[in-house]
N, C-alpha and C. Protein backbone atom coordinates (compact mmCIF):
# COMPACT_ATOMS: atom_id res chain seq x y z
N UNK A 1 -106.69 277.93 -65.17
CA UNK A 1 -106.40 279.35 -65.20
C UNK A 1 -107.66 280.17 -64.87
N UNK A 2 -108.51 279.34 -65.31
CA UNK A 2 -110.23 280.28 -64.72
C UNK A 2 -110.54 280.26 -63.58
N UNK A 3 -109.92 279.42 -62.88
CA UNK A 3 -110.01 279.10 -61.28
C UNK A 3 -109.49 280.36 -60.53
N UNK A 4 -108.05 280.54 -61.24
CA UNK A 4 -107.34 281.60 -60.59
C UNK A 4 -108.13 282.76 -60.81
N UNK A 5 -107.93 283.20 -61.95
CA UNK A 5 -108.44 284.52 -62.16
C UNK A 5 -110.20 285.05 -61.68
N UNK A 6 -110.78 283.57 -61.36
CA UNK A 6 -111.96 284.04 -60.44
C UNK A 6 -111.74 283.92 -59.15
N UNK A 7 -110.67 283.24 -58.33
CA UNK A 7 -110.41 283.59 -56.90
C UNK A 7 -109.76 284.99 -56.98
N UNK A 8 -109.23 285.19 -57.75
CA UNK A 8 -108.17 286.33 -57.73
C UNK A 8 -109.33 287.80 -57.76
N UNK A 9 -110.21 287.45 -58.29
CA UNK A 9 -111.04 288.98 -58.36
C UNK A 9 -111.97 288.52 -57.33
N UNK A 10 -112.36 287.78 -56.61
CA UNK A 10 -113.25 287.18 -55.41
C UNK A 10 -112.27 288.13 -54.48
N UNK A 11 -111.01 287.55 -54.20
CA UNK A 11 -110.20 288.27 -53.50
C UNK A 11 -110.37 289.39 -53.55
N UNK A 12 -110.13 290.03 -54.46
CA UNK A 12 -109.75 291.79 -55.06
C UNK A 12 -111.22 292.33 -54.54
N UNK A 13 -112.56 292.10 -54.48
CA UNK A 13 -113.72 292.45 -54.16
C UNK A 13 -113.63 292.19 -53.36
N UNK A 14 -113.36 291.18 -52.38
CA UNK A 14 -113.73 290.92 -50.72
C UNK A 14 -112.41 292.44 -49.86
N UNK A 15 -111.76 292.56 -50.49
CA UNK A 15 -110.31 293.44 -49.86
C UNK A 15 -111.28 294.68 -50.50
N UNK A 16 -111.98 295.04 -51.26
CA UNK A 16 -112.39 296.78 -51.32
C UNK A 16 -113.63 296.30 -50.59
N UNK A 17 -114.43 295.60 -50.57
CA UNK A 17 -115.16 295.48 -49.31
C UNK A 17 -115.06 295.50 -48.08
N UNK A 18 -113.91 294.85 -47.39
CA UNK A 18 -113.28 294.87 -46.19
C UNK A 18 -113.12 296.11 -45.90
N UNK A 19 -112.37 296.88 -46.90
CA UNK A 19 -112.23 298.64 -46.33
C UNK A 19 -112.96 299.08 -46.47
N UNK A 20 -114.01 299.28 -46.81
CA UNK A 20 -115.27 299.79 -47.28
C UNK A 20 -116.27 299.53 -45.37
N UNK A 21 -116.13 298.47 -45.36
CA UNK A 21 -116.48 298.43 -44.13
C UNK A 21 -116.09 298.88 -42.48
N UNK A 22 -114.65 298.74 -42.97
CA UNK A 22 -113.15 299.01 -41.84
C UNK A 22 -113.56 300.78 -41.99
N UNK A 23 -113.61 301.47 -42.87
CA UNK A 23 -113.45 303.01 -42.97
C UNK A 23 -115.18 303.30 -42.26
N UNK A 24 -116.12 302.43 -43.01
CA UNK A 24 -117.74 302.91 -42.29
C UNK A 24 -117.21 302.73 -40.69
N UNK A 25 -117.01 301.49 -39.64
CA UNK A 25 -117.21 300.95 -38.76
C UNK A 25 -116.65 301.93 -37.85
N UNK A 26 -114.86 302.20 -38.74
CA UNK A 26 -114.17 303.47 -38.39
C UNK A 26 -114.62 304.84 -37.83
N UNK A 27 -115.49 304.94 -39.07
CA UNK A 27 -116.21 306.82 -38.39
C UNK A 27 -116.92 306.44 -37.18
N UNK A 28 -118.07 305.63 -37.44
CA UNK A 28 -119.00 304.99 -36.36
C UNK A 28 -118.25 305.51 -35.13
N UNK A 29 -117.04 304.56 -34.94
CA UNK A 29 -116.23 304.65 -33.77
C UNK A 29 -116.13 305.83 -33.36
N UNK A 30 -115.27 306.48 -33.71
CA UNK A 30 -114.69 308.26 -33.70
C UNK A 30 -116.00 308.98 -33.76
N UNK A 31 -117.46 308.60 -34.40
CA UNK A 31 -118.57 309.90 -33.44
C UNK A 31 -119.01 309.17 -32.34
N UNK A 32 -118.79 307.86 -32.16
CA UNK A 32 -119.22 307.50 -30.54
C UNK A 32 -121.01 306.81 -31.44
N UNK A 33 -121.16 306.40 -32.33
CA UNK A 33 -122.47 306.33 -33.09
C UNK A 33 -122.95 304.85 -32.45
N UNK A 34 -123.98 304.90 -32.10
CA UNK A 34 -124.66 303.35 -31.18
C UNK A 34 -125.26 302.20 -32.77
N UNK A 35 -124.48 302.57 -33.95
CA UNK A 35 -124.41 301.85 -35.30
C UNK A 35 -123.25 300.79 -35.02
N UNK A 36 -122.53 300.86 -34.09
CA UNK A 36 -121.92 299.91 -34.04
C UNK A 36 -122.39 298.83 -33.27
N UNK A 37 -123.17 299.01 -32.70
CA UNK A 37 -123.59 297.77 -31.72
C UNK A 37 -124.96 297.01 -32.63
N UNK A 38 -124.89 297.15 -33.81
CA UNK A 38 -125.59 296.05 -34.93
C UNK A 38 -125.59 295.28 -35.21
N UNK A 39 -126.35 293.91 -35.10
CA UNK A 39 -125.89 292.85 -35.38
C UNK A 39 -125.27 292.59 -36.74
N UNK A 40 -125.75 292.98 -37.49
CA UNK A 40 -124.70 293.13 -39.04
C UNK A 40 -123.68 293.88 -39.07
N UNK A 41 -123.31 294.87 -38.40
CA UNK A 41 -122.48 295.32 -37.53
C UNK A 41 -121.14 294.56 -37.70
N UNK A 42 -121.52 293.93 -36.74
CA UNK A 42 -121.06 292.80 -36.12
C UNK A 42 -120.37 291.94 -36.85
N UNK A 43 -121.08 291.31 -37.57
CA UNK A 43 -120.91 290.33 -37.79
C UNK A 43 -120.29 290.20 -39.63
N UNK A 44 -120.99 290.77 -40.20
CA UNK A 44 -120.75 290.62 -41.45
C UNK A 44 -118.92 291.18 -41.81
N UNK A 45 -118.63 292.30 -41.22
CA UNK A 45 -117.32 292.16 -41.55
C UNK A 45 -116.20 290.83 -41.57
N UNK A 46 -116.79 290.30 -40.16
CA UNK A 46 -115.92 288.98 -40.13
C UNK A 46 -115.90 287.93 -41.04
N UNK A 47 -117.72 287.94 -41.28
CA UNK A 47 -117.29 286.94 -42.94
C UNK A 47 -116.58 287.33 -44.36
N UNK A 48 -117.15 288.60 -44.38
CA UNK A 48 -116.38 289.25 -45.67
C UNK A 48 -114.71 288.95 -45.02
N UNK A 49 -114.39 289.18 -43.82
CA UNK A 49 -112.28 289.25 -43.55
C UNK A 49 -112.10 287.73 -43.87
N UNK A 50 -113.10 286.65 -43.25
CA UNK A 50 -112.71 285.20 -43.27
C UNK A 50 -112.84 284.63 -45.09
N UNK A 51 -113.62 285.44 -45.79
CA UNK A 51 -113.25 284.92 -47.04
C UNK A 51 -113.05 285.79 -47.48
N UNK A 52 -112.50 286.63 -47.13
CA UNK A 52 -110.66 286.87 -48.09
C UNK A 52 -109.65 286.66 -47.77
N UNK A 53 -109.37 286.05 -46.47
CA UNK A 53 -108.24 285.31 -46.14
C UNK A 53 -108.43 283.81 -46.48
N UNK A 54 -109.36 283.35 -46.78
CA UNK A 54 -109.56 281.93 -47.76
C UNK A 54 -109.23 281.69 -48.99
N UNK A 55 -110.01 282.90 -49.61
CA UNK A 55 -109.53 283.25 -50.88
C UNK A 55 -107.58 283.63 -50.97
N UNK A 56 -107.02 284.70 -49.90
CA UNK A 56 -106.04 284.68 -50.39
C UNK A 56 -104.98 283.38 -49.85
N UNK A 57 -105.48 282.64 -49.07
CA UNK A 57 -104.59 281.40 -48.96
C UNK A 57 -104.63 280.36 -50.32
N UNK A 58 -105.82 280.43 -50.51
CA UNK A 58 -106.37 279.32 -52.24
C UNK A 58 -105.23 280.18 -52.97
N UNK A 59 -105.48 281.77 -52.89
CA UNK A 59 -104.14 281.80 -54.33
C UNK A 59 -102.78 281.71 -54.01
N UNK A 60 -102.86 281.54 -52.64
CA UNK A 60 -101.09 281.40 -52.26
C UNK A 60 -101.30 279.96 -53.02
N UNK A 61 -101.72 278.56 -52.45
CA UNK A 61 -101.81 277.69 -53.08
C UNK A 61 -101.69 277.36 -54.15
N UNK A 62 -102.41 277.82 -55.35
CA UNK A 62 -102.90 277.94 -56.53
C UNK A 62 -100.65 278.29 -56.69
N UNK A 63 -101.14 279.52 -56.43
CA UNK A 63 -99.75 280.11 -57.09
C UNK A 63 -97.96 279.73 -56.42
N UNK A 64 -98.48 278.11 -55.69
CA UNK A 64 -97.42 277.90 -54.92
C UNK A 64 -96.19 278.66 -54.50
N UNK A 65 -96.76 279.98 -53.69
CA UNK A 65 -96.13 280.84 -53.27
C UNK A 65 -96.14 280.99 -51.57
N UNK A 66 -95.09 280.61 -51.24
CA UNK A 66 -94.95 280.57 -49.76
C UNK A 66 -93.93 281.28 -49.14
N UNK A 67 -94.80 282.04 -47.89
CA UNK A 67 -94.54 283.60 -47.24
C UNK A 67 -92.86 283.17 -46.95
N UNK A 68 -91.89 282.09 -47.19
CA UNK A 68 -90.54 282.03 -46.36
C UNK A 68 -90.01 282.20 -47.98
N UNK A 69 -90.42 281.68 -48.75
CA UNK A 69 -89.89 281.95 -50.25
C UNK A 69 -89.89 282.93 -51.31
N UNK A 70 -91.50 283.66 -50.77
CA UNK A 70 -91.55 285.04 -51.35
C UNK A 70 -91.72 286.15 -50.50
N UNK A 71 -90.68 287.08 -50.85
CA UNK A 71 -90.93 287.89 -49.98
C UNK A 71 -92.00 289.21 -49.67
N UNK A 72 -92.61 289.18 -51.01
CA UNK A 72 -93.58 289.91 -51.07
C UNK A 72 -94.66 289.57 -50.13
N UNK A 73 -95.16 288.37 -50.31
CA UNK A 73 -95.98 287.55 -49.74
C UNK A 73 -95.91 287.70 -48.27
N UNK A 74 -94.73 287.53 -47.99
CA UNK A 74 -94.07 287.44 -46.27
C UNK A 74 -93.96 289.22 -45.84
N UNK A 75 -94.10 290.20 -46.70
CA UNK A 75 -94.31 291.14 -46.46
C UNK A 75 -95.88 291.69 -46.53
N UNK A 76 -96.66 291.12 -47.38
CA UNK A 76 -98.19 291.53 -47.45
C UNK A 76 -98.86 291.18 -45.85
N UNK A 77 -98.03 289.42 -45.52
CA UNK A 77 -98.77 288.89 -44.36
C UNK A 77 -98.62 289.76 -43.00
N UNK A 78 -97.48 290.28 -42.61
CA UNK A 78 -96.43 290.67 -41.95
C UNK A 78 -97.26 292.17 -41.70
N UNK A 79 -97.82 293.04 -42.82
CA UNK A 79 -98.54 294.01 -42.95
C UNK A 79 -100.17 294.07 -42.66
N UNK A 80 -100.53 292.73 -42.71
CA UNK A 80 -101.80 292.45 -42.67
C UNK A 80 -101.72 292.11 -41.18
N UNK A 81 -101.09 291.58 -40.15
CA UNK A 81 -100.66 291.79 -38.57
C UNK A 81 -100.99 292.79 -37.66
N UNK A 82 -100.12 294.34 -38.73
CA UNK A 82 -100.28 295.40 -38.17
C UNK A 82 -101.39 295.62 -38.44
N UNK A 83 -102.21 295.57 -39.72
CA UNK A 83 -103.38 296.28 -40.19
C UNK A 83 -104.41 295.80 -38.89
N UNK A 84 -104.40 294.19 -38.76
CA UNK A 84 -105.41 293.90 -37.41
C UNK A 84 -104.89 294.61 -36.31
N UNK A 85 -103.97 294.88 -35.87
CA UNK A 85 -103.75 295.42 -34.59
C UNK A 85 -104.18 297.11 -34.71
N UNK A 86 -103.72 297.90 -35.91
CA UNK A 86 -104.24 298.92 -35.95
C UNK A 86 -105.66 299.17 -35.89
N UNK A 87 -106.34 298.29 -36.84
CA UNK A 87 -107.73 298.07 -36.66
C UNK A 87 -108.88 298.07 -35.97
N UNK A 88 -108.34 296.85 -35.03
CA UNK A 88 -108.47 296.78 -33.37
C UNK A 88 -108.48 297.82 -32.79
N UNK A 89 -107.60 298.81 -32.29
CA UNK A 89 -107.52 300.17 -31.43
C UNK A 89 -108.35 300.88 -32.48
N UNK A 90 -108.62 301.55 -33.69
CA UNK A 90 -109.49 302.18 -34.28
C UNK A 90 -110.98 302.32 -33.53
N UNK A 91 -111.17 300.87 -33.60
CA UNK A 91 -112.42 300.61 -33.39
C UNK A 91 -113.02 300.31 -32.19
N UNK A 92 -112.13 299.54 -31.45
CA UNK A 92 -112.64 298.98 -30.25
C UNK A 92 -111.59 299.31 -29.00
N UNK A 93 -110.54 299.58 -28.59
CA UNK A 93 -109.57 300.06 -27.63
C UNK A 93 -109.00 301.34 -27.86
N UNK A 94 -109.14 302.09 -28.65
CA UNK A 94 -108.59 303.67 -28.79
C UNK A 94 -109.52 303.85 -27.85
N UNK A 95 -108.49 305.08 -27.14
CA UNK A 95 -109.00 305.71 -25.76
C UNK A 95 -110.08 306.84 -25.91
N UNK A 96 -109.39 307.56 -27.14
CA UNK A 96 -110.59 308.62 -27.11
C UNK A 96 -110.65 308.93 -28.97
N UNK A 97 -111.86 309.87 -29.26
CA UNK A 97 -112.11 309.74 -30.63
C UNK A 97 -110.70 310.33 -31.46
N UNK A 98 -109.84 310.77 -30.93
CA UNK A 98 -108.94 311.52 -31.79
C UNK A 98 -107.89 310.26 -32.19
N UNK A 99 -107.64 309.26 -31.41
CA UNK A 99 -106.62 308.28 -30.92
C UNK A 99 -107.45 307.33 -32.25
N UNK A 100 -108.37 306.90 -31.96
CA UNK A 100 -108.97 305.91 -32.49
C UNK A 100 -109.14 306.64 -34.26
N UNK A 101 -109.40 307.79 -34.47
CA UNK A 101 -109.20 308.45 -35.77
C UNK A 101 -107.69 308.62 -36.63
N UNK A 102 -107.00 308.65 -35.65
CA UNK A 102 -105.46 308.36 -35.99
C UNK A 102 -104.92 306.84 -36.81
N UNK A 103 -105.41 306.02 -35.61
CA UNK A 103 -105.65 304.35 -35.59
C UNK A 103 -105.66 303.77 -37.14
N UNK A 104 -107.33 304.73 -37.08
CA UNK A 104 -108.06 304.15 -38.84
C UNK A 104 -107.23 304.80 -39.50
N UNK A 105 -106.76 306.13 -39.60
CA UNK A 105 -105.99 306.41 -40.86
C UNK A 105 -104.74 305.93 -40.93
N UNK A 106 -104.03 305.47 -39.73
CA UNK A 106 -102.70 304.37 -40.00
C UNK A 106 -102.72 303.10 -40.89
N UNK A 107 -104.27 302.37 -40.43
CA UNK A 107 -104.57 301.02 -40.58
C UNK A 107 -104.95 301.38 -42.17
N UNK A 108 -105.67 302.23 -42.68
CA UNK A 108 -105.67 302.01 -44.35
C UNK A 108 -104.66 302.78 -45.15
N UNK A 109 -103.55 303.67 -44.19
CA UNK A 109 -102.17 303.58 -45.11
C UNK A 109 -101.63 302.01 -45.08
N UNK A 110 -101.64 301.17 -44.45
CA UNK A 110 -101.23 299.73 -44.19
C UNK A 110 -101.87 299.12 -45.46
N UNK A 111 -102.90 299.11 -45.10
CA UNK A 111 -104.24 298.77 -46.53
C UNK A 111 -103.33 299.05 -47.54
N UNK A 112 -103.91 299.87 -47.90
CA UNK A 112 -102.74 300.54 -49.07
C UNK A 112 -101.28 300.05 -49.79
N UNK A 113 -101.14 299.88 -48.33
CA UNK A 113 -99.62 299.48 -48.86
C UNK A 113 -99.53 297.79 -49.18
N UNK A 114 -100.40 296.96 -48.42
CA UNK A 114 -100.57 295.77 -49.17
C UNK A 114 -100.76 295.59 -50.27
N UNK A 115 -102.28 296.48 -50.82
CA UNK A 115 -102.30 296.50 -51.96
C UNK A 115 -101.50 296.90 -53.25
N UNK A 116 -100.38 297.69 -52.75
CA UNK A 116 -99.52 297.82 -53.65
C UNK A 116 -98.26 296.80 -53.85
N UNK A 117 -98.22 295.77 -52.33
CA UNK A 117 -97.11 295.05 -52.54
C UNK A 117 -98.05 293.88 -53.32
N UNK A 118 -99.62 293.49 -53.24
CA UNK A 118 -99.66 292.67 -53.85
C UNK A 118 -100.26 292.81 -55.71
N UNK A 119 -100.13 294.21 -55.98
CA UNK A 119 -100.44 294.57 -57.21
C UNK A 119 -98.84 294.79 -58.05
N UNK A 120 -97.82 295.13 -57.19
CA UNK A 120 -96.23 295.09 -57.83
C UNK A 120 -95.15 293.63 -57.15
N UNK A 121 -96.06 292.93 -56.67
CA UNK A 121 -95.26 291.97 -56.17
C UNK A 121 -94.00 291.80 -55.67
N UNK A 122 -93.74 293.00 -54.68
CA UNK A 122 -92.43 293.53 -54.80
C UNK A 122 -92.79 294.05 -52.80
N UNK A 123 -91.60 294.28 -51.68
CA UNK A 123 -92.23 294.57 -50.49
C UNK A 123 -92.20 296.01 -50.04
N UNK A 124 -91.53 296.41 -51.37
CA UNK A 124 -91.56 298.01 -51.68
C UNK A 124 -92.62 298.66 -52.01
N UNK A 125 -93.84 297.50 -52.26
CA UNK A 125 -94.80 298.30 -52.38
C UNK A 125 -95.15 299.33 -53.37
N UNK A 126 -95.82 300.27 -53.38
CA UNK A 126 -96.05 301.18 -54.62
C UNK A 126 -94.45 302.36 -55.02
N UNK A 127 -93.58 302.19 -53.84
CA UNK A 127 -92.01 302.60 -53.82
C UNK A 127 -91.78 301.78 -55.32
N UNK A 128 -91.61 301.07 -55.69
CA UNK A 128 -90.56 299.74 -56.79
C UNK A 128 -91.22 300.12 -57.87
């Protein structure tokens, strides 16, 4: 049970880090700021995204919960899809700063809403 509840807040810190970074990288984008071309920049978001998608596969594991059986789960993943694709245009393919400012504030209502389907376990999200 100590296993869980320390992947489980590993998780919970790597996901307010992730946005924490997604919202900085975000503005960057939308003033056109040459902060994005940093090698930490760069790079460090991807390890912070790759272990919390480690972490949250260990607690799918842990909590033998699988995305065809739960639907919460199959709705968090399903949301976490769009969040990369929104993400993506935010930062790197939005055409111009207004597009790409739109982008980010879609992609952390998405945020958001994971976090509420995976804090009510439910695909209603903070709705249920």
């Amino acid at each position: 049970m100590l296993d869980y509840l320390l992947i489980k807040q590993l998780h919970m810190t790597l996901a307010a880090l992730s946005l924490g970074l997604f919202v900085l990288r975000a503005g960057w984008s939308v003033a056109g700021s040459p902060m994005l071309r940093r090698r930490w920049v760069r790079v460090t978001p991807h390890i912070v995204d790759t272990l919390l998608l480690t972490f949250g596969v260990t607690l799918m594991i842990l909590l033998r919960a699988w995305p065809h059986q739960t639907p919460w789960l199959a709705a968090k993943l399903l949301a976490l899809l769009v969040y990369i694709g929104l993400g993506t245009m935010a930062i790197k393919r939005g055409t111009t700063p207004a597009r790409r400012a739109g982008y980010a504030l879609a992609a952390v209502v998405v945020f958001l809403y994971m976090v509420g389907v995976a804090v009510r376990h439910h695909p209603g999200s903070w709705l249920t």
